[in-house]
Every structure is written in structure tokens, then in C-alpha cells.
C-alpha atoms as a PDB file:
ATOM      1  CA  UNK A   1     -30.347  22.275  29.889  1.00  0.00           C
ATOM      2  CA  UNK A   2     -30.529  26.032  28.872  1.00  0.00           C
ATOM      3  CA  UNK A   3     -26.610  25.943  29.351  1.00  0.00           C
ATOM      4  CA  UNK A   4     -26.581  23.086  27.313  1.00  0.00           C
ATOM      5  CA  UNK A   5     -28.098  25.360  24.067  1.00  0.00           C
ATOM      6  CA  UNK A   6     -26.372  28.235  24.745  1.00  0.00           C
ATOM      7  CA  UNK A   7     -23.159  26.405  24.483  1.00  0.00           C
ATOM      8  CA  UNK A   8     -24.651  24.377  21.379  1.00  0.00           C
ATOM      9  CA  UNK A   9     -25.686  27.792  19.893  1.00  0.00           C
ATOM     10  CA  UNK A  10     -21.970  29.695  20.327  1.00  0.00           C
ATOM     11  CA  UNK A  11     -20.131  26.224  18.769  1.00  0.00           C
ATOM     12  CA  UNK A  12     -22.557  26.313  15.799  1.00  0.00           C
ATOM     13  CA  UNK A  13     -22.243  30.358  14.927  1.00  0.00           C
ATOM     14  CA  UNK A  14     -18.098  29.723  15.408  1.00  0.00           C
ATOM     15  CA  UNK A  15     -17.772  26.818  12.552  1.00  0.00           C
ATOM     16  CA  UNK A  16     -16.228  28.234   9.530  1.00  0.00           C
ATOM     17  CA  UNK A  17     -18.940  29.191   6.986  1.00  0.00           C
ATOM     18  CA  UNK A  18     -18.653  28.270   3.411  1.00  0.00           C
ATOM     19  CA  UNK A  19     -18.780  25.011   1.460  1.00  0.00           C
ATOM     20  CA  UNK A  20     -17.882  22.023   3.078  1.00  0.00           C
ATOM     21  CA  UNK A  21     -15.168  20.030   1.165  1.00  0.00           C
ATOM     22  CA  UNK A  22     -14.053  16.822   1.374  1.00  0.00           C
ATOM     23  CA  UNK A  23     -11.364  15.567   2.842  1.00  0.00           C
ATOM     24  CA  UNK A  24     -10.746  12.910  -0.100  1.00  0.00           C
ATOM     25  CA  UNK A  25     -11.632  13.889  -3.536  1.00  0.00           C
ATOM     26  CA  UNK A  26     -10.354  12.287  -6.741  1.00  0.00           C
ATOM     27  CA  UNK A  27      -8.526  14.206  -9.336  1.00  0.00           C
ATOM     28  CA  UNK A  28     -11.216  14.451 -12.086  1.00  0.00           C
ATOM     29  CA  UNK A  29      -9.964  12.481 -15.529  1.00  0.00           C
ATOM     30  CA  UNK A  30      -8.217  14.610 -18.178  1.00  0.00           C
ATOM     31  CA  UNK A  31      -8.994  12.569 -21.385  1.00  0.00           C
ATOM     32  CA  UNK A  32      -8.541  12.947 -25.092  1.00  0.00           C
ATOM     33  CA  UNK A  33      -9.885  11.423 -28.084  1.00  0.00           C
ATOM     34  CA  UNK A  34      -7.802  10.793 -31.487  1.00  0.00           C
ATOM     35  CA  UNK A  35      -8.938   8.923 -34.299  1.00  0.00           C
ATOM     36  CA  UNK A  36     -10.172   5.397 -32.308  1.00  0.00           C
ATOM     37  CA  UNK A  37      -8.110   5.863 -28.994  1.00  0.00           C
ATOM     38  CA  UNK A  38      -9.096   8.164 -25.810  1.00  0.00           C
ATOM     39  CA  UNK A  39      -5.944   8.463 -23.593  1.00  0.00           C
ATOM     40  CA  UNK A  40      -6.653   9.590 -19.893  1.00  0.00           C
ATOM     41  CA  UNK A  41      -3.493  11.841 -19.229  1.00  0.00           C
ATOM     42  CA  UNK A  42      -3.562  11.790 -15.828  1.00  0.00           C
ATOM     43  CA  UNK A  43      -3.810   8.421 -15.004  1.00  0.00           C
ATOM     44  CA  UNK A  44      -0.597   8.530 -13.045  1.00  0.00           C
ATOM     45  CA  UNK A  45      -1.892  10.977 -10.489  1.00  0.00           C
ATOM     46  CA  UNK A  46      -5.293   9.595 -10.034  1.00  0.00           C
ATOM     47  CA  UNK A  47      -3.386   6.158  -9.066  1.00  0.00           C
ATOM     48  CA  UNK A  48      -0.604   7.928  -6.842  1.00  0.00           C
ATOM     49  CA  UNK A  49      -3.591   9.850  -5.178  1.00  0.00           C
ATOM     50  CA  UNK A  50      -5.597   7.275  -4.202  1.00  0.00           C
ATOM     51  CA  UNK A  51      -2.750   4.839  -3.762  1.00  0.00           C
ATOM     52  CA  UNK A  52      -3.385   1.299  -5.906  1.00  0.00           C
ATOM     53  CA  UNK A  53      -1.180   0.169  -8.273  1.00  0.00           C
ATOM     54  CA  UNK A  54      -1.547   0.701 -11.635  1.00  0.00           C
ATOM     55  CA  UNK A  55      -1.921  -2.514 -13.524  1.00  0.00           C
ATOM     56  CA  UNK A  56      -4.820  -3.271 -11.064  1.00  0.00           C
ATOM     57  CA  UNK A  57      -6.708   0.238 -11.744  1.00  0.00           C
ATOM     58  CA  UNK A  58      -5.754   0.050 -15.510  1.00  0.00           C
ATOM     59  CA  UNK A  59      -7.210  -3.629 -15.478  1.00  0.00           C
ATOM     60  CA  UNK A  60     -10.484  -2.929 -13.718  1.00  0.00           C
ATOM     61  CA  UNK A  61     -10.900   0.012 -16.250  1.00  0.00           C
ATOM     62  CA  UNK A  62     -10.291  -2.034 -19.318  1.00  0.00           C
ATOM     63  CA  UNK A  63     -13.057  -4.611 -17.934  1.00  0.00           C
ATOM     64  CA  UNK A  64     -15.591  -1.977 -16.985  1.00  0.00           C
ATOM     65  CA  UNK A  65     -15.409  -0.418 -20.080  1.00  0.00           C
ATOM     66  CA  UNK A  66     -15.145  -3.332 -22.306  1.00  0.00           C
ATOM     67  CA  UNK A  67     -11.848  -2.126 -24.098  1.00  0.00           C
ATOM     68  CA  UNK A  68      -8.290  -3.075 -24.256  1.00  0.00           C
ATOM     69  CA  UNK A  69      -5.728  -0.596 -23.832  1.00  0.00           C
ATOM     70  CA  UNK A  70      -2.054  -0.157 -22.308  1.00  0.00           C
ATOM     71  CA  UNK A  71      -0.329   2.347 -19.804  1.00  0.00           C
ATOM     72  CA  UNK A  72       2.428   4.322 -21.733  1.00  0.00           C
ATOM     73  CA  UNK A  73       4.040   6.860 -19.770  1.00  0.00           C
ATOM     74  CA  UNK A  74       1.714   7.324 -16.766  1.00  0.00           C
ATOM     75  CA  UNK A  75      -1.239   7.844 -19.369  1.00  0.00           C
ATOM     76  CA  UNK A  76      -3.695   5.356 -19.855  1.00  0.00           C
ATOM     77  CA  UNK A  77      -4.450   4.475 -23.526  1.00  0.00           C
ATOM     78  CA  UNK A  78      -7.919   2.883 -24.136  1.00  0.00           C
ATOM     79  CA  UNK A  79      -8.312   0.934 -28.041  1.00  0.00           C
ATOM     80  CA  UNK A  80     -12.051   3.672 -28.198  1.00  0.00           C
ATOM     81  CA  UNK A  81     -13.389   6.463 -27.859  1.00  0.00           C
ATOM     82  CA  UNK A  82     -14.967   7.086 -24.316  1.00  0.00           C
ATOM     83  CA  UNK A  83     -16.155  10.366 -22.884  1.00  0.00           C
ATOM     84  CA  UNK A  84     -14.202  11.317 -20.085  1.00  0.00           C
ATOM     85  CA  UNK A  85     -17.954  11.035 -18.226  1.00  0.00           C
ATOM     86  CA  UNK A  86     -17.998   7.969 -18.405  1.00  0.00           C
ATOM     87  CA  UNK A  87     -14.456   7.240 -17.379  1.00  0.00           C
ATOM     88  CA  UNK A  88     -15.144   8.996 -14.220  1.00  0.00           C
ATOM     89  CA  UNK A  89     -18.155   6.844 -13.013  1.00  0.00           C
ATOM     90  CA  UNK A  90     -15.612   4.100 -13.881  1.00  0.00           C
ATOM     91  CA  UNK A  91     -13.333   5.540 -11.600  1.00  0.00           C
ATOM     92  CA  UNK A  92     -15.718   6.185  -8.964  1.00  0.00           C
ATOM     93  CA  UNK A  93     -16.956   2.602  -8.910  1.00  0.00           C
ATOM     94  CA  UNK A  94     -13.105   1.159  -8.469  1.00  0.00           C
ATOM     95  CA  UNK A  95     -13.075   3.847  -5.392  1.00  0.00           C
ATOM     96  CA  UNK A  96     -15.930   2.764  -3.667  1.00  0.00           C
ATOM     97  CA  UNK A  97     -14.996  -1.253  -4.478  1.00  0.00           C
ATOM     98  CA  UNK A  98     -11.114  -1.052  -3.665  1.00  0.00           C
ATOM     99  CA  UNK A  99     -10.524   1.938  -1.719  1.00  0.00           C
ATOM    100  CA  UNK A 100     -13.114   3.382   0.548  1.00  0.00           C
ATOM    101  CA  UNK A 101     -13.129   1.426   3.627  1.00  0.00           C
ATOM    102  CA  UNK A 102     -16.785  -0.042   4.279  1.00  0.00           C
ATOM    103  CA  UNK A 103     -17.374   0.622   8.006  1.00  0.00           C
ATOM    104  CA  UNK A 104     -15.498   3.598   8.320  1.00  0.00           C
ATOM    105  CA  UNK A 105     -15.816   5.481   4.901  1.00  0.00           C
ATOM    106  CA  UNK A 106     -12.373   6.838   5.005  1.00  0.00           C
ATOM    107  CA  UNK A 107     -10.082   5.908   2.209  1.00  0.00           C
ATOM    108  CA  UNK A 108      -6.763   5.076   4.451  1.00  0.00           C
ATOM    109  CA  UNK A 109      -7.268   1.685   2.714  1.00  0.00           C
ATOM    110  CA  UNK A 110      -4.150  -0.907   1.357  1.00  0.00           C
ATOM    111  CA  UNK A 111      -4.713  -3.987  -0.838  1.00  0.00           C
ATOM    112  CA  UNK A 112      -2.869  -6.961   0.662  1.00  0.00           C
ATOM    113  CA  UNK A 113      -2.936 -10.579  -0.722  1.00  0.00           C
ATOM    114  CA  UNK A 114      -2.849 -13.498   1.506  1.00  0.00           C
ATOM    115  CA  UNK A 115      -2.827 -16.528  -0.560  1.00  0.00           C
ATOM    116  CA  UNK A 116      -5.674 -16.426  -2.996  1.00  0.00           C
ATOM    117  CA  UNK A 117      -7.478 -14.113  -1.449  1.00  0.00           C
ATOM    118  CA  UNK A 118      -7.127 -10.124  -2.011  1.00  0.00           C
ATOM    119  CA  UNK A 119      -8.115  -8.398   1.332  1.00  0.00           C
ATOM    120  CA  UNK A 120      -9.055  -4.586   1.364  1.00  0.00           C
ATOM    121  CA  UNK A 121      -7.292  -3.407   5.012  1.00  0.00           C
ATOM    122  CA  UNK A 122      -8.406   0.058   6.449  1.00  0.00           C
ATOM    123  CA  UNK A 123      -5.304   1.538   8.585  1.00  0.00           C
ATOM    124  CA  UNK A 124      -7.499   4.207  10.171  1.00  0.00           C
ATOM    125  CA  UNK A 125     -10.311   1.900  12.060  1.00  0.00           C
ATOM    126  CA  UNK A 126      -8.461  -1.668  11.792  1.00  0.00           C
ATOM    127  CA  UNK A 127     -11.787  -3.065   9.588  1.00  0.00           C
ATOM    128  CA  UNK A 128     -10.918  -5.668   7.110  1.00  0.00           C
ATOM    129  CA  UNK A 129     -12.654  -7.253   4.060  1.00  0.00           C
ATOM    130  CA  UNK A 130     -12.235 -10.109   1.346  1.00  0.00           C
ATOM    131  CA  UNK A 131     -12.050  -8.678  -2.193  1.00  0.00           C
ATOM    132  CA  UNK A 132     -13.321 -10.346  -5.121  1.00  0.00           C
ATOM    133  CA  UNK A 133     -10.002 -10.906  -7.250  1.00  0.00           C
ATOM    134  CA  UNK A 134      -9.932 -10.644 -11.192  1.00  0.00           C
END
């Protein structure tokens, strides 16, 4: 057993010091406001980085935050002003809902549809799970 900690001890002292980063982090929203419309510019890399299409990100924004807007030129343009704050917990909850996998937490995730049914498919542990559709 004394082996055991000594061994334990030595790993622990070798791992890298500092702060621990995740492996998965989504590009914080770069918004603007101009007379009634915010316009996230980049829309088009938060949706390339965690890999949905974006008429079904743009669509579960506009519903979350109760405005209608339009994609013009990978920027999303909301019909409000919103504080970027805001747009970021909105972006967070479409993560967790349609990205993150639920048993394994990682986000190697795809959206497939099989009939009427929208299933979330994790690639890294095999786990899938029904969606609810809009």
C-alpha cells in the first residue's frame, strides 16, 4: 500500500500546473446594437464550432428570445436589442439541449432525423437520445 502512495504522490506533483481548460469551449458572442436590431457577428463560427446547422441554431435563438430576425452573411440579425449576456445563456442552453451528449458529456454529438423524430447521436460513446423537434 505504501508503494501504492508513493506512486500516487510522484503522478500528482508531475501533472502540469496551471488552470485547467476545457477541452470544448464556445466562442463567446460578439454582438452589436443599432437603432432596434442587435446583430451577433460571429454567428457563423459559433455554428461551425459546435457543428449544427444554422437555420436550426438561428431558430432556437429567435424562440428563446422571443424575436424574429434573419441570418445575412454568417451574422445573425435579431428585430431588438439584446445584451450579448443574454445571448450567451441562450447559447449555452441550445449546447447543453442539442449538443452535449447526456451520458458522456462530450460534445462529439450529430443531429440525425429518422422520420419525425430528431435524434441527438454521440459518436464518441455510441449513446443516443430523442429530441424534442420545433
Amino acid at each position: 500500500m505504501d508503494d501504492y502512495k508513493k506512486l500516487l504522490e510522484r503522478a500528482r506533483k508531475n501533472l502540469p500546473q496551471g488552470e485547467l481548460r476545457e477541452r470544448f469551449e464556445v466562442p463567446k458572442p460578439v454582438s452589436s446594437s443599432t437603432g432596434k436590431q442587435t446583430v451577433v457577428k460571429n454567428f457563423g463560427e459559433i455554428s461551425s464550432y459546435i457543428r449544427r446547422d444554422q437555420k436550426h441554431f438561428s431558430k432556437f435563438l429567435f424562440k428563446e428570445l422571443a424575436l424574429p430576425g434573419n441570418i445575412r452573411n454568417n451574422e445573425l440579425v435579431l428585430q431588438g436589442k439584446v445584451s450579448s449576456y443574454i445571448i450567451e445563456q441562450r447559447i449555452d442552453a441550445y449546447v447543453k439541449q442539442f449538443v452535449i451528449c447526456s451520458e458522456c458529456r462530450k460534445p462529439d454529438t450529430s443531429l440525425k432525423k429518422e422520420g419525425n423524430i430528431t435524434v441527438l447521436k454521440c459518436e464518441a460513446c455510441g449513446a443516443r437520445k430523442t429530441i424534442k423537434s420545433d
